[in-house]
N, C-alpha and C. Protein backbone atom coordinates (compact mmCIF):
# COMPACT_ATOMS: atom_id res chain seq x y z
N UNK A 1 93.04 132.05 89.44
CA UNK A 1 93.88 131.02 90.02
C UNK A 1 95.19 131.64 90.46
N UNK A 2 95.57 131.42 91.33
CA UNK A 2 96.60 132.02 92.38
C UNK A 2 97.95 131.11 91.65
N UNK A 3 99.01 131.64 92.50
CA UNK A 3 100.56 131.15 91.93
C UNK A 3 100.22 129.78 92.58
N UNK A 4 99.99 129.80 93.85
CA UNK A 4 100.15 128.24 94.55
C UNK A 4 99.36 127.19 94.12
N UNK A 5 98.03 127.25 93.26
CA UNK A 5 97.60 126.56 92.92
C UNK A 5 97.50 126.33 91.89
N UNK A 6 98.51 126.58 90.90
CA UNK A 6 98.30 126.54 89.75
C UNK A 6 99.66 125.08 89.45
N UNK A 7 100.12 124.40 89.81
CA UNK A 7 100.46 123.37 89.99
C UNK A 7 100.82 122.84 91.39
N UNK A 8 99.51 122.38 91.78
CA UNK A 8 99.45 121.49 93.25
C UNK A 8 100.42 120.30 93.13
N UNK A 9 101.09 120.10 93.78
CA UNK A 9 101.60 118.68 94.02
C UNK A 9 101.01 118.46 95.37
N UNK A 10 101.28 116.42 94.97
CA UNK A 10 100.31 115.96 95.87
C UNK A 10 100.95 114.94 96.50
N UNK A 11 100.72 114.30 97.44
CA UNK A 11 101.18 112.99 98.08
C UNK A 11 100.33 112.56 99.08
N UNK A 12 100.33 110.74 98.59
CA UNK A 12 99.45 110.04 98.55
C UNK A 12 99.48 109.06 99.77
N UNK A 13 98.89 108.66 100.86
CA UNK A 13 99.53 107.66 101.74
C UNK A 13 98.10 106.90 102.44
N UNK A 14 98.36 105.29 101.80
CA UNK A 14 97.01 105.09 102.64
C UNK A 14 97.35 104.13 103.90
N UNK A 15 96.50 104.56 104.11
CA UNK A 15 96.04 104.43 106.22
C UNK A 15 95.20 102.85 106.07
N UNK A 16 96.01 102.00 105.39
CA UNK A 16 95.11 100.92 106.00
C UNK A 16 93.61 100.73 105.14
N UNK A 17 94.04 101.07 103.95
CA UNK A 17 92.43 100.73 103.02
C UNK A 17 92.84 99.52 102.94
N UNK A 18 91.53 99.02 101.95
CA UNK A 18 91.29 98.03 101.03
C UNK A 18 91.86 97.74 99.65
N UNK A 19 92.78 98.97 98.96
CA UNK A 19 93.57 99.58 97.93
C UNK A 19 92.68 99.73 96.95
N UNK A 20 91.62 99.81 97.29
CA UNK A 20 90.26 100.32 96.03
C UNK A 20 90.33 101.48 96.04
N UNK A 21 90.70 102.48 96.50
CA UNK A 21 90.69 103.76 96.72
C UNK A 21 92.17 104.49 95.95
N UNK A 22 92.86 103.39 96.35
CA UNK A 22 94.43 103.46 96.06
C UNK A 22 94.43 103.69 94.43
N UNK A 23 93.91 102.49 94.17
CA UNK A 23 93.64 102.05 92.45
C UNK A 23 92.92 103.37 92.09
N UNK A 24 91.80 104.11 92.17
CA UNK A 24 91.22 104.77 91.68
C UNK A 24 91.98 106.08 91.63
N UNK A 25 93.06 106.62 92.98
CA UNK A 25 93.77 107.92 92.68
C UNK A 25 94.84 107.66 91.81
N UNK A 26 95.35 106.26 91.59
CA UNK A 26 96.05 106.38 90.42
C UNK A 26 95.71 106.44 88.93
N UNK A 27 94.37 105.77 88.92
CA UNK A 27 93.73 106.34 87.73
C UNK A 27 93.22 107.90 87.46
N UNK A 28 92.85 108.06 88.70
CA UNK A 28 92.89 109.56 87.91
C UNK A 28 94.13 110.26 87.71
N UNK A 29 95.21 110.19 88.44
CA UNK A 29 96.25 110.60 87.94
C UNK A 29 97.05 110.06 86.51
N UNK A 30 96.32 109.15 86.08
CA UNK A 30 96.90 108.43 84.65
C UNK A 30 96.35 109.63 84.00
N UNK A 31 96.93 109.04 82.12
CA UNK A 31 96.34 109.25 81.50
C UNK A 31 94.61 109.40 81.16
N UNK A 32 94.15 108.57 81.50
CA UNK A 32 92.71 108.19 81.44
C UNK A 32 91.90 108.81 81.57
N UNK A 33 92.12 109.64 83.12
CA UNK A 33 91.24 111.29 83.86
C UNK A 33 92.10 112.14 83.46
N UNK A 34 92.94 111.90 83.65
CA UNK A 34 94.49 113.23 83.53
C UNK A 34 94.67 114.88 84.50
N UNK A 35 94.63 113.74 85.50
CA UNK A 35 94.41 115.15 86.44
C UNK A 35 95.98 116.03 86.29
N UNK A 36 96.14 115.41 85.88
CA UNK A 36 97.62 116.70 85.00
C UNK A 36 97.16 117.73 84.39
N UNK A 37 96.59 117.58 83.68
CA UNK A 37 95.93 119.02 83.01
C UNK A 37 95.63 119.95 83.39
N UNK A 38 95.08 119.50 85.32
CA UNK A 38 95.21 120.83 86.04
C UNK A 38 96.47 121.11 86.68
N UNK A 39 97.39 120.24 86.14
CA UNK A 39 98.37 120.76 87.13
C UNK A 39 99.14 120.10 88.00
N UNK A 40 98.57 119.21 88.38
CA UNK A 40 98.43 118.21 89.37
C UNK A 40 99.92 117.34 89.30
N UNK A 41 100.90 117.22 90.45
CA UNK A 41 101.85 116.34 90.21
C UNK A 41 101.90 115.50 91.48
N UNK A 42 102.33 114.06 91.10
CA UNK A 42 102.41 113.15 92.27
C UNK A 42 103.48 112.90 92.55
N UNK A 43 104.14 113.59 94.45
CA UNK A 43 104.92 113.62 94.70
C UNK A 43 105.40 112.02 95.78
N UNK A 44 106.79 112.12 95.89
CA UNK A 44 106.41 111.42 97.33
C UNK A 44 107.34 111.57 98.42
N UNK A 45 107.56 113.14 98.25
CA UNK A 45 108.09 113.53 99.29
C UNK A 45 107.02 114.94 100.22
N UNK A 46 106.80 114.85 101.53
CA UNK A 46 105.92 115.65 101.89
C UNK A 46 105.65 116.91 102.09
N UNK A 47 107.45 117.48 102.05
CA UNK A 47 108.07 118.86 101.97
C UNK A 47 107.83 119.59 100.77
N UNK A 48 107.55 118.43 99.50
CA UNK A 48 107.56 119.32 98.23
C UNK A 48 105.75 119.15 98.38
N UNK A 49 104.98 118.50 98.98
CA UNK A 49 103.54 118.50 99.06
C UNK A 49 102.53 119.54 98.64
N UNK A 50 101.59 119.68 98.47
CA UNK A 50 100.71 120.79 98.76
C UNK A 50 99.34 120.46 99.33
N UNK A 51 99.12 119.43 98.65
CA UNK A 51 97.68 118.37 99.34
C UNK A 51 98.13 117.37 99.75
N UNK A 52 97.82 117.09 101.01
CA UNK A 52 97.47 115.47 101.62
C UNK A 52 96.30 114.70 101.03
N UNK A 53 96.27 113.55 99.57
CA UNK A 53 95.29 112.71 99.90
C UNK A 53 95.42 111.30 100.53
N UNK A 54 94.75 111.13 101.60
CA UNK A 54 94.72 110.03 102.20
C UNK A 54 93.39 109.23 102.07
N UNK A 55 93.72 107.72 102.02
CA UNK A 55 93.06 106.52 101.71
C UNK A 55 93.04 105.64 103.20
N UNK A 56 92.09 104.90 103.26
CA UNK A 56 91.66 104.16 104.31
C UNK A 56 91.50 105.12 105.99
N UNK A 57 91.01 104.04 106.85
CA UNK A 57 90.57 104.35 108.04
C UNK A 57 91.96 104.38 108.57
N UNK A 58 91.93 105.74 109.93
CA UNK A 58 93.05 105.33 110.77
C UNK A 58 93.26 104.57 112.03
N UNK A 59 94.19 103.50 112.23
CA UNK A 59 94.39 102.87 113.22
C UNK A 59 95.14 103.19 114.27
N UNK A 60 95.41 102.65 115.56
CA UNK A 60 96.69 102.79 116.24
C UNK A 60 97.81 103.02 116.09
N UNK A 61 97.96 102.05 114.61
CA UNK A 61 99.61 102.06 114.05
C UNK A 61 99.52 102.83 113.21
N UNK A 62 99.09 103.55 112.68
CA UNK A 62 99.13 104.47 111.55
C UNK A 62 99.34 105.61 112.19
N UNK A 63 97.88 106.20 112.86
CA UNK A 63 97.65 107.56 113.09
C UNK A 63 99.04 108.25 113.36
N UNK A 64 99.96 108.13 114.51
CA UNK A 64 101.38 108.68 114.27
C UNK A 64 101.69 109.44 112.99
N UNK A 65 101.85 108.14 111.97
CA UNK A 65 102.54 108.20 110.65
C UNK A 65 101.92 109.36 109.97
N UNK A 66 100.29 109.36 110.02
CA UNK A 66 99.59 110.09 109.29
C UNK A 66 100.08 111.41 109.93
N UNK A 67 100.23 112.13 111.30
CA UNK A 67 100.64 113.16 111.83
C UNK A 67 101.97 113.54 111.80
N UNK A 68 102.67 112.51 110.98
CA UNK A 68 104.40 112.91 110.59
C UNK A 68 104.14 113.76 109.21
N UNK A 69 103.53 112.84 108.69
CA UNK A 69 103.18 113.22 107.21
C UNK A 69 102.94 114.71 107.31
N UNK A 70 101.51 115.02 108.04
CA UNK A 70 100.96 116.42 107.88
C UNK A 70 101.82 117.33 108.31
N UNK A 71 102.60 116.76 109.49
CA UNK A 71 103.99 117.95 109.99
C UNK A 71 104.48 118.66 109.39
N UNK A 72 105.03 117.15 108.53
CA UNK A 72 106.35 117.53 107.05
C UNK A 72 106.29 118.59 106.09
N UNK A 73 104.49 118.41 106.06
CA UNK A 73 104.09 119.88 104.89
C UNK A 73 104.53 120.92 104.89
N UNK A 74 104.90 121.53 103.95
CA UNK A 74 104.68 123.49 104.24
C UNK A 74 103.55 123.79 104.26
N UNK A 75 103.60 124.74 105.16
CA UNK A 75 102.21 125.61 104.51
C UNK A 75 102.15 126.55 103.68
N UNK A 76 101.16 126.51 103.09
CA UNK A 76 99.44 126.27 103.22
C UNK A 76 99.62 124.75 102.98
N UNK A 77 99.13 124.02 103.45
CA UNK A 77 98.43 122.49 103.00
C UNK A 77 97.05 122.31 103.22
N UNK A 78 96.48 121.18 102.18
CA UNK A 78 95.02 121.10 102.25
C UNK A 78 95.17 119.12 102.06
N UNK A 79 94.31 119.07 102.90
CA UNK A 79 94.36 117.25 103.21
C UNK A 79 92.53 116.98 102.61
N UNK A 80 92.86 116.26 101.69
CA UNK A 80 91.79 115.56 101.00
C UNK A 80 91.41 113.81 101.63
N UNK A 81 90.53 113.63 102.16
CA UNK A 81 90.05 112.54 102.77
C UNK A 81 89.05 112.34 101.48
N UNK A 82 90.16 110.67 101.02
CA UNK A 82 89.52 109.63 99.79
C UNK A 82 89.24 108.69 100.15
N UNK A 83 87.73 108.46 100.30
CA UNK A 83 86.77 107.25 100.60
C UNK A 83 86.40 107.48 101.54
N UNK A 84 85.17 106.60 101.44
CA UNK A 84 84.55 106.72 102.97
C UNK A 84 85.00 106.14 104.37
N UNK A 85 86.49 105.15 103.97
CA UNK A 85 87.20 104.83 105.10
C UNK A 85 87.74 105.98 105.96
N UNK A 86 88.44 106.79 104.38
CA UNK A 86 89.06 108.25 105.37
C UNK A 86 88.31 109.08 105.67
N UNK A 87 87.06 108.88 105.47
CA UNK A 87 86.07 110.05 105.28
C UNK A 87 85.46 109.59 107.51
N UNK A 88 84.88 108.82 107.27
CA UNK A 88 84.48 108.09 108.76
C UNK A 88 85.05 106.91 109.26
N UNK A 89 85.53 106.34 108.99
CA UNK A 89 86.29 105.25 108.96
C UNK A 89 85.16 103.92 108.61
N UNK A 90 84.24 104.21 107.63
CA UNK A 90 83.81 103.26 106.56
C UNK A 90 83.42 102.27 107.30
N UNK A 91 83.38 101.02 106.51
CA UNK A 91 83.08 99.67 107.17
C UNK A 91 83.78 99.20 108.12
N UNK A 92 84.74 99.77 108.63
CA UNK A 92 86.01 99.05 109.65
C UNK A 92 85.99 100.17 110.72
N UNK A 93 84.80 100.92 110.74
CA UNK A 93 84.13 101.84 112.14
C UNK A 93 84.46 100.90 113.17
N UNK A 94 83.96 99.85 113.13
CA UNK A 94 83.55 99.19 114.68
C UNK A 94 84.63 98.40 115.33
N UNK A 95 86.21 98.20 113.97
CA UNK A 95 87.10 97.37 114.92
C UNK A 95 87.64 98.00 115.92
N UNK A 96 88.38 96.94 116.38
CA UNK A 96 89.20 97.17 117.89
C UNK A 96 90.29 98.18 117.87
N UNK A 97 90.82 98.58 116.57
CA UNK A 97 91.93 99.35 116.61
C UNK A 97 91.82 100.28 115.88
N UNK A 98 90.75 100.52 115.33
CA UNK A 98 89.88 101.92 114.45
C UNK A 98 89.93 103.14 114.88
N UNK A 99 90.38 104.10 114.70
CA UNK A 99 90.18 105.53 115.82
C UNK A 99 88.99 105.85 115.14
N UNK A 100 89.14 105.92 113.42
CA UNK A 100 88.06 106.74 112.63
C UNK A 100 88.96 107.23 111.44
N UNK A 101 87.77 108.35 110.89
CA UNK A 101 88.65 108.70 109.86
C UNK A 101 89.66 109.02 110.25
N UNK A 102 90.22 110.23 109.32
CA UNK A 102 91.76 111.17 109.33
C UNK A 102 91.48 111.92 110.15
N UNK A 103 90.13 112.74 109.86
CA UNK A 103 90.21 113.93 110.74
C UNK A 103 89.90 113.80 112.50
N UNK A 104 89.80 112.50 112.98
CA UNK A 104 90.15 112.62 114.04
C UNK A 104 91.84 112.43 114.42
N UNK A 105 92.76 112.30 113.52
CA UNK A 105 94.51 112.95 113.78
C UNK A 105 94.37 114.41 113.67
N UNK A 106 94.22 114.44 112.26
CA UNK A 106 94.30 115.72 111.46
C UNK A 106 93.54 116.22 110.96
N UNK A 107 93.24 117.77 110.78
CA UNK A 107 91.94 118.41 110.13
C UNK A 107 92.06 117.83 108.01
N UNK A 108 91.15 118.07 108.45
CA UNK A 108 90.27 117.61 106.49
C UNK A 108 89.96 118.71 106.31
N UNK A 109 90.21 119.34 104.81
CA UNK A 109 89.47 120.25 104.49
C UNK A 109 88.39 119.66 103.59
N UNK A 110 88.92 118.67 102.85
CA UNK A 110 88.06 118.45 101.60
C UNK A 110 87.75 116.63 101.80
N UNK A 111 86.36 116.11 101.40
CA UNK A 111 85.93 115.03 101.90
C UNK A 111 85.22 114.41 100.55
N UNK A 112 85.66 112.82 100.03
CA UNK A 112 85.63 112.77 98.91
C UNK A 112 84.75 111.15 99.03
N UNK A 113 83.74 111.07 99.81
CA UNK A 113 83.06 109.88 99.66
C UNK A 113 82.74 109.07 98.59
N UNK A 114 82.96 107.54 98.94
CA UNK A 114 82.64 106.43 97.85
C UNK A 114 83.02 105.32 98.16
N UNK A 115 82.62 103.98 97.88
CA UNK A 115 83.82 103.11 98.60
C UNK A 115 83.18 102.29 96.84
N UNK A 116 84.42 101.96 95.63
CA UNK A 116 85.75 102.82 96.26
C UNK A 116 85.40 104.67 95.58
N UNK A 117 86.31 105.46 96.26
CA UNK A 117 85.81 106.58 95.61
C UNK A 117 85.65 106.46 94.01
N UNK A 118 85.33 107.10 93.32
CA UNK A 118 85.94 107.81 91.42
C UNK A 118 86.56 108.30 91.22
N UNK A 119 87.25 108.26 90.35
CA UNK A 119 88.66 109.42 89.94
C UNK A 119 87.83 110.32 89.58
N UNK A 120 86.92 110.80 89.62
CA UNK A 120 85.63 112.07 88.89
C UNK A 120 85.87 112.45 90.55
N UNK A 121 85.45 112.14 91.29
CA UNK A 121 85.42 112.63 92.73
C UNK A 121 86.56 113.09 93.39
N UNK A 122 87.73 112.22 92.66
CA UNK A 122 89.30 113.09 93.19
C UNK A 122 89.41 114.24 92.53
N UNK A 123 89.13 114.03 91.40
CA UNK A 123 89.58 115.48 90.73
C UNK A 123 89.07 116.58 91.06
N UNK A 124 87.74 116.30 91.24
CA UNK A 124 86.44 117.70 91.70
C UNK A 124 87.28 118.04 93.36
N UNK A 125 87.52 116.82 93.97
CA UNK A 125 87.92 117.06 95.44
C UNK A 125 89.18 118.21 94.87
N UNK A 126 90.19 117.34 94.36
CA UNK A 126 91.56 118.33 93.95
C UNK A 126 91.52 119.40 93.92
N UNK A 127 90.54 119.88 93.28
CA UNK A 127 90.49 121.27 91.89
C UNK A 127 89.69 121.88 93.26
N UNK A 128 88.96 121.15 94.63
CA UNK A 128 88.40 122.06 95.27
C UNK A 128 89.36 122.65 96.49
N UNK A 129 90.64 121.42 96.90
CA UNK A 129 91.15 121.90 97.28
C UNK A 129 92.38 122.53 96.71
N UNK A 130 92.30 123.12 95.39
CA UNK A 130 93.30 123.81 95.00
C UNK A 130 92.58 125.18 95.44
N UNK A 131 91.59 125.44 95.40
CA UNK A 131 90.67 126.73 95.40
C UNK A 131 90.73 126.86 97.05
N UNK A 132 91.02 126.01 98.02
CA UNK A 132 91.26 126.17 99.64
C UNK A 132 92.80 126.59 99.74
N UNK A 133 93.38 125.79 98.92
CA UNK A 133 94.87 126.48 99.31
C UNK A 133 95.23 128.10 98.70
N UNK A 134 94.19 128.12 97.66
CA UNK A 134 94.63 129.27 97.06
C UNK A 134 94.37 130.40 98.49
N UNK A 135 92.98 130.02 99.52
CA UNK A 135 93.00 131.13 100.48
C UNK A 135 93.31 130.48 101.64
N UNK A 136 94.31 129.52 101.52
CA UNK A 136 94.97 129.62 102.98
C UNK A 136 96.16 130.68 102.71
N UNK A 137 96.78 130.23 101.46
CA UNK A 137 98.09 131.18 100.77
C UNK A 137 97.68 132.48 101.14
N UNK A 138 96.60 132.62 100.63
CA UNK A 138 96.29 134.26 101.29
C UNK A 138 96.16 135.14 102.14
N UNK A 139 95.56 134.48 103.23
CA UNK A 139 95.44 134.45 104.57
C UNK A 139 96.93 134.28 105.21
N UNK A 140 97.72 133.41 104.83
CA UNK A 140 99.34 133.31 105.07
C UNK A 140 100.07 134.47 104.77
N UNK A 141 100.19 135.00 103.99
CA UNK A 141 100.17 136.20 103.06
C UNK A 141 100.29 137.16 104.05
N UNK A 142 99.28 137.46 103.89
CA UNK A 142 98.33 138.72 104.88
C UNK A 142 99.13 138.52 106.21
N UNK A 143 98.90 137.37 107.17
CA UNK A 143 99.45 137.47 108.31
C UNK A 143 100.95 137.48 108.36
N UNK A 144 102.12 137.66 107.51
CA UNK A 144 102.85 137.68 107.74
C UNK A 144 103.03 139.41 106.82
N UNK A 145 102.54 139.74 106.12
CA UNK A 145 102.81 141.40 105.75
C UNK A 145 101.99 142.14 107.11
N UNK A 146 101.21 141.57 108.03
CA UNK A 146 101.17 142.52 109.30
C UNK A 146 101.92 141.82 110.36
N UNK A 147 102.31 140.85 110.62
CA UNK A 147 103.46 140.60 111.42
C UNK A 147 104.65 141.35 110.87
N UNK A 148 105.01 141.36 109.75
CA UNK A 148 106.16 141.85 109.27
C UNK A 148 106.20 143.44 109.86
């Protein structure tokens, strides 16, 4: 486990769910799952970020917001799509103001289907994108000791 992933902070923003998804990343961040144990802190500022997880489908009025958000990050960042709203844009595919999931704003690395997801499924997602940031960090790394 690398320096950067050895306490991920995270921040949370949903796009227009149902807040079933909502409810479940705060349980795993409780006590209950305790995704603390890996490390894990919930931020809610996007500069101190390291993962994007996002909840619900994106709309018209959102998508923007969602692409401020990912801006704000440093890099390395890794964006976790929670539920199958963010995952495809779920049951609310077919409205009028639906684009889809996230990753038609922003790339997804990690995809955490369920409606609503499990806090068993955030954490596995987490812990997988702690193991993506560990080699974006690296790859970051690298390209700046040969730019340098």
């Amino acid at each position: 486990m690398a320096y950067s992933s050895k306490s991920p902070w995270v921040v949370h923003y949903d796009a227009s769910s149902c807040n079933g998804c909502d409810i479940e990343i705060l349980a795993a961040l409780c006590p209950g799952y305790d995704a603390e144990r890996f490390g894990v802190v919930n931020t809610g500022n996007p500069k101190h970020a390291d993962i994007f997880l996002v909840t619900g489908s994106v709309n018209e009025r959102n998508a923007p917001i969602v692409k401020q958000i990912y801006d704000q990050m440093v890099e390395p960042k890794v964006v976790v799509a929670c539920g199958i709203c963010a995952c495809s844009g779920g049951i609310f595919h077919d409205c009028y103001n639906i684009i889809g999931g996230v990753d038609k704003v922003i790339p997804v690395d990690v995809y955490a289907p369920g409606c609503a997801v499990r806090p068993e499924s955030i954490i596995d997602a987490v812990v997988e994108a702690t193991a993506i940031l560990d080699k974006k960090a690296e790859a970051l790394a690298k390209a700046r000791r040969e730019g340098a």
